[in-house]
C-alpha atoms as a PDB file:
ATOM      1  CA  UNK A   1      14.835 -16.578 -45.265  1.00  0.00           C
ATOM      2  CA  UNK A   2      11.217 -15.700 -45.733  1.00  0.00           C
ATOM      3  CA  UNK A   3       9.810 -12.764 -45.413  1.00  0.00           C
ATOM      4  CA  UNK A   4       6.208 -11.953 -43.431  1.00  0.00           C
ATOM      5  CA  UNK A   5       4.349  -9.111 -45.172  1.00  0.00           C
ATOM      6  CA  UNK A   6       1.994  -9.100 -42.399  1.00  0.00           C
ATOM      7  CA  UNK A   7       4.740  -8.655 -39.399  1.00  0.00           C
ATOM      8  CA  UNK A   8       4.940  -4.747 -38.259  1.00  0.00           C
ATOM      9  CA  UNK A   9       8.428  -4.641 -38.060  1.00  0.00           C
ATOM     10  CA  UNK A  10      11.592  -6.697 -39.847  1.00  0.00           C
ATOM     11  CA  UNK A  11      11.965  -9.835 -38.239  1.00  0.00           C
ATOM     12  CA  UNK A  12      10.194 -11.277 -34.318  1.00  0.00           C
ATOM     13  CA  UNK A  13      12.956  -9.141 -32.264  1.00  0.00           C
ATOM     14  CA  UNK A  14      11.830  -6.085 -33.974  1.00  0.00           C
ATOM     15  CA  UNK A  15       8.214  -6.858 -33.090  1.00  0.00           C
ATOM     16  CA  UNK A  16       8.878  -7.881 -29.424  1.00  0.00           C
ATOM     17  CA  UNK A  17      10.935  -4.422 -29.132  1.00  0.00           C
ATOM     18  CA  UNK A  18       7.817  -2.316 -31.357  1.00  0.00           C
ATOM     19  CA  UNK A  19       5.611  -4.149 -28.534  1.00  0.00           C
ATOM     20  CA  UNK A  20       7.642  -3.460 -25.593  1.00  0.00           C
ATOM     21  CA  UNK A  21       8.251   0.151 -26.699  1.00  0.00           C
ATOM     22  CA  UNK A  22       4.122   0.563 -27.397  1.00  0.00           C
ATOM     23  CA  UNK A  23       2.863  -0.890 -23.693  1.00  0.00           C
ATOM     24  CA  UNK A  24       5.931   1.693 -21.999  1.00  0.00           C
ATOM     25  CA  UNK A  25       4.462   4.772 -24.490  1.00  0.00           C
ATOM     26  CA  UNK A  26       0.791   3.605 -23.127  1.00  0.00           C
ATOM     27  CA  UNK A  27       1.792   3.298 -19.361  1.00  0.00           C
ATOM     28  CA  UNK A  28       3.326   6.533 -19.486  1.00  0.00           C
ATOM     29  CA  UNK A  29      -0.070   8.494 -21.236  1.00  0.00           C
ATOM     30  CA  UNK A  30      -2.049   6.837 -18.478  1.00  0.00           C
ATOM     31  CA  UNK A  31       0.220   7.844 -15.862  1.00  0.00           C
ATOM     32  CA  UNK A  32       0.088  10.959 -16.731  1.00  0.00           C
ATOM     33  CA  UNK A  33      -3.197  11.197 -17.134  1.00  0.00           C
ATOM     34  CA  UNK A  34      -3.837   9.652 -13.906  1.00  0.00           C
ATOM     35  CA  UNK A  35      -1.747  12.463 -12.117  1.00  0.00           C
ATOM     36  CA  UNK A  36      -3.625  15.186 -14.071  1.00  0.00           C
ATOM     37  CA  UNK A  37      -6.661  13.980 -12.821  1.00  0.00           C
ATOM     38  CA  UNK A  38      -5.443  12.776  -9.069  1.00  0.00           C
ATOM     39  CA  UNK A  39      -3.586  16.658  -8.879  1.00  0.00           C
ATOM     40  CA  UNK A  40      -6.742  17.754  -9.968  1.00  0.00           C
ATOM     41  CA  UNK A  41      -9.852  16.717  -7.544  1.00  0.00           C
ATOM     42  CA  UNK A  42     -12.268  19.392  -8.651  1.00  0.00           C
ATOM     43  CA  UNK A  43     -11.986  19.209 -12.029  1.00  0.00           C
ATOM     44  CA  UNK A  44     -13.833  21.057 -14.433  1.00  0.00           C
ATOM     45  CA  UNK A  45     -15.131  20.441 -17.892  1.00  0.00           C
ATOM     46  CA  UNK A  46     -13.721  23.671 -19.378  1.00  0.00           C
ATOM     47  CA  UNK A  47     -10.428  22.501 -17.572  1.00  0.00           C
ATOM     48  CA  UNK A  48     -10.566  19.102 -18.778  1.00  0.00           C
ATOM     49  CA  UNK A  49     -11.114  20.073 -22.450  1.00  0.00           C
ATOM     50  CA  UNK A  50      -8.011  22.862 -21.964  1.00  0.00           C
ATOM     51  CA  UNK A  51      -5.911  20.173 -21.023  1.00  0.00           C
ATOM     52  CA  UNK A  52      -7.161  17.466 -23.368  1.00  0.00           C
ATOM     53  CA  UNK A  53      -7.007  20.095 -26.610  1.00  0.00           C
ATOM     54  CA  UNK A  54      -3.903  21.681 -25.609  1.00  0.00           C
ATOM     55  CA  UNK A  55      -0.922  20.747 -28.299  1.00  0.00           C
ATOM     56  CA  UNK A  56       1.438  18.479 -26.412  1.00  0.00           C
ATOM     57  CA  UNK A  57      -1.498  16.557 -24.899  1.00  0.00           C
ATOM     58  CA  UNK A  58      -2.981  15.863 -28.671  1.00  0.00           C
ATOM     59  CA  UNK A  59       0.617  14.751 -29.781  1.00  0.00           C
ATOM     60  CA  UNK A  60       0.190  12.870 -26.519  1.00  0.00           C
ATOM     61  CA  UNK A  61      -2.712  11.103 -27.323  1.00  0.00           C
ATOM     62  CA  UNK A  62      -1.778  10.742 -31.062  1.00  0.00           C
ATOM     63  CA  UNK A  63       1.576   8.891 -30.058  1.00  0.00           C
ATOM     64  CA  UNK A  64      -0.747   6.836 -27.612  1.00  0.00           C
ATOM     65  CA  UNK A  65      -3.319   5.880 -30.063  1.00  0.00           C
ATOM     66  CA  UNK A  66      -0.352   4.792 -32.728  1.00  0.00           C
ATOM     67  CA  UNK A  67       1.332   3.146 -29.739  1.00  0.00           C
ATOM     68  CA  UNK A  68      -1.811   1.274 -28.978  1.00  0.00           C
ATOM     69  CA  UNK A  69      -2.561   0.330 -32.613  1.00  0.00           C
ATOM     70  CA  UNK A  70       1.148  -1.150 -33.099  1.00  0.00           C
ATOM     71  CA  UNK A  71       0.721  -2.948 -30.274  1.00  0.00           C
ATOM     72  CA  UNK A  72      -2.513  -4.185 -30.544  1.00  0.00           C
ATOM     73  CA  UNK A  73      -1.629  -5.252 -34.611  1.00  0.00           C
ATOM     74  CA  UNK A  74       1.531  -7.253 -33.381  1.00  0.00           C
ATOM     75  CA  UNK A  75      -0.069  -9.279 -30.550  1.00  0.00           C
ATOM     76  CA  UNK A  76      -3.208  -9.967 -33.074  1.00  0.00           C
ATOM     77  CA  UNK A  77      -0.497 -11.230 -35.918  1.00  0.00           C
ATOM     78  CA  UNK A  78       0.963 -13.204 -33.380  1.00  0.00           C
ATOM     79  CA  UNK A  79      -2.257 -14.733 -32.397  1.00  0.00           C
ATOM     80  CA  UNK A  80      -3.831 -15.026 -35.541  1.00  0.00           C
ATOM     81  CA  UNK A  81      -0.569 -16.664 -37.018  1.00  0.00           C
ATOM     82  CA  UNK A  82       0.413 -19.509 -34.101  1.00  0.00           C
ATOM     83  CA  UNK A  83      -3.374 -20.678 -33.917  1.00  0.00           C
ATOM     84  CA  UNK A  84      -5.398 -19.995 -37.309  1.00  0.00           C
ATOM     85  CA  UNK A  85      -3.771 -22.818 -39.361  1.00  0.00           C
ATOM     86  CA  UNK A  86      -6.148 -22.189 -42.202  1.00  0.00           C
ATOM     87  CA  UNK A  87      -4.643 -19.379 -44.583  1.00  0.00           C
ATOM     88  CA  UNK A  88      -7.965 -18.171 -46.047  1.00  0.00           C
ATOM     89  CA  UNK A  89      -9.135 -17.478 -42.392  1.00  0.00           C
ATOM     90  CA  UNK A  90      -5.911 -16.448 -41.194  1.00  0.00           C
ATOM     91  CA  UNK A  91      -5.753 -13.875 -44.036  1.00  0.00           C
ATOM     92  CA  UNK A  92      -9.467 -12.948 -43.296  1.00  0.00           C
ATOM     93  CA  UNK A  93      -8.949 -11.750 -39.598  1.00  0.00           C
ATOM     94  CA  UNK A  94      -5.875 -10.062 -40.324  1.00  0.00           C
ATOM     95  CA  UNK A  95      -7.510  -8.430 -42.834  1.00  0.00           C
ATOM     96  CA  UNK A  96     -10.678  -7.255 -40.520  1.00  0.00           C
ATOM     97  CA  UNK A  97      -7.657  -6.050 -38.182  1.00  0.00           C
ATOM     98  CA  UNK A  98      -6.146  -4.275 -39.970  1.00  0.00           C
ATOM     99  CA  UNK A  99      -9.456  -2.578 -41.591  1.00  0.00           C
ATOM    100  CA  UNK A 100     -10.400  -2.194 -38.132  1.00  0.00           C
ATOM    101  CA  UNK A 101      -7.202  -0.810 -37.395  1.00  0.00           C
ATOM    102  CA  UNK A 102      -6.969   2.061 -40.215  1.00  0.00           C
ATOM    103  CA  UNK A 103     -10.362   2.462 -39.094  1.00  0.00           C
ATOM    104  CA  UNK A 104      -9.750   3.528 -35.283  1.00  0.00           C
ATOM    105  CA  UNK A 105      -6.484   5.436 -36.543  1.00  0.00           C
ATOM    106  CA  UNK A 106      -8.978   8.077 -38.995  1.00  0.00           C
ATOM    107  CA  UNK A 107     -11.557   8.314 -36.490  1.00  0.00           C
ATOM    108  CA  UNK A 108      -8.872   9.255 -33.827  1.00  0.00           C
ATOM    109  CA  UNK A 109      -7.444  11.439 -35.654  1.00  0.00           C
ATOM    110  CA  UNK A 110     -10.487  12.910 -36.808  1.00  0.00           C
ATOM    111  CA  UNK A 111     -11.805  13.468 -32.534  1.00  0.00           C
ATOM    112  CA  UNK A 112      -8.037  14.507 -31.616  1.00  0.00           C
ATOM    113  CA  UNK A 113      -7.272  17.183 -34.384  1.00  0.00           C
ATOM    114  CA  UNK A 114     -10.848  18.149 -35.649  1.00  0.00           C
ATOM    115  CA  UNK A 115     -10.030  16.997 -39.250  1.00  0.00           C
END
C-alpha cells in the first residue's frame, strides 16, 4: 500500500471523517456566534471585544480557525490530486497551500492571543 505524505490524516476515511468533523466544529462557532449577536441587538464595541477576548471564545475561535484550515487543506489535496495530473504543478499548489496555510494559522494566532 502506498502511502500519501500530503493526505492530513492516515488513509481517505480518515480525511472524509477530519472533514466532516471540521465543517460540524465551523457550523457550531457560527451558530454561536450568530446567537450572540441575534441575543444581542444593541451591541456594543466594548461588549463585542469582551466577548470576542474572553478565554473560551479565543479557544473558540482557535479550534475554528484549525477546524477551517484542516478542512480547507483536505478538500484542496483532494482537488489538487484528482485534476492536476502534472506532479511538478501538483506539488507546486500544494505547496503554496500549505505556505498559505501555516501562514493564516501564525497570523491567527498572532490577532487571537496577542503573540
Amino acid at each position: 500500500m502506498v502511502a500519501s505524505v500530503t493526505s492530513f490524516g492516515r488513509s481517505g476515511v480518515y480525511d472524509w471523517l477530519i472533514q466532516r468533523v471540521s465543517a460540524v466544529i465551523v457550523g457550531l462557532y457560527v451558530l454561536i456566534l450568530l446567537g450572540y449577536l441575534l441575543g444581542h441587538p444593541d451591541l456594543g464595541y466594548e461588549e463585542w471585544r469582551d466577548f470576542i477576548t474572553s478565554g473560551s471564545m479565543r479557544i473558540a475561535s482557535t479550534l475554528a480557525l484549525l477546524a477551517t484550515l484542516a478542512h480547507a487543506w483536505i478538500g484542496l489535496w483532494v482537488i489538487t490530486t484528482d485534476y492536476l495530473s502534472n506532479s511538478f504543478v501538483r506539488f507546486s499548489c500544494q505547496s503554496a497551500c500549505g505556505v498559505a496555510a501555516a501562514i493564516y494559522l501564525v497570523w491567527g494566532a498572532q490577532i487571537l492571543w496577542g503573540l
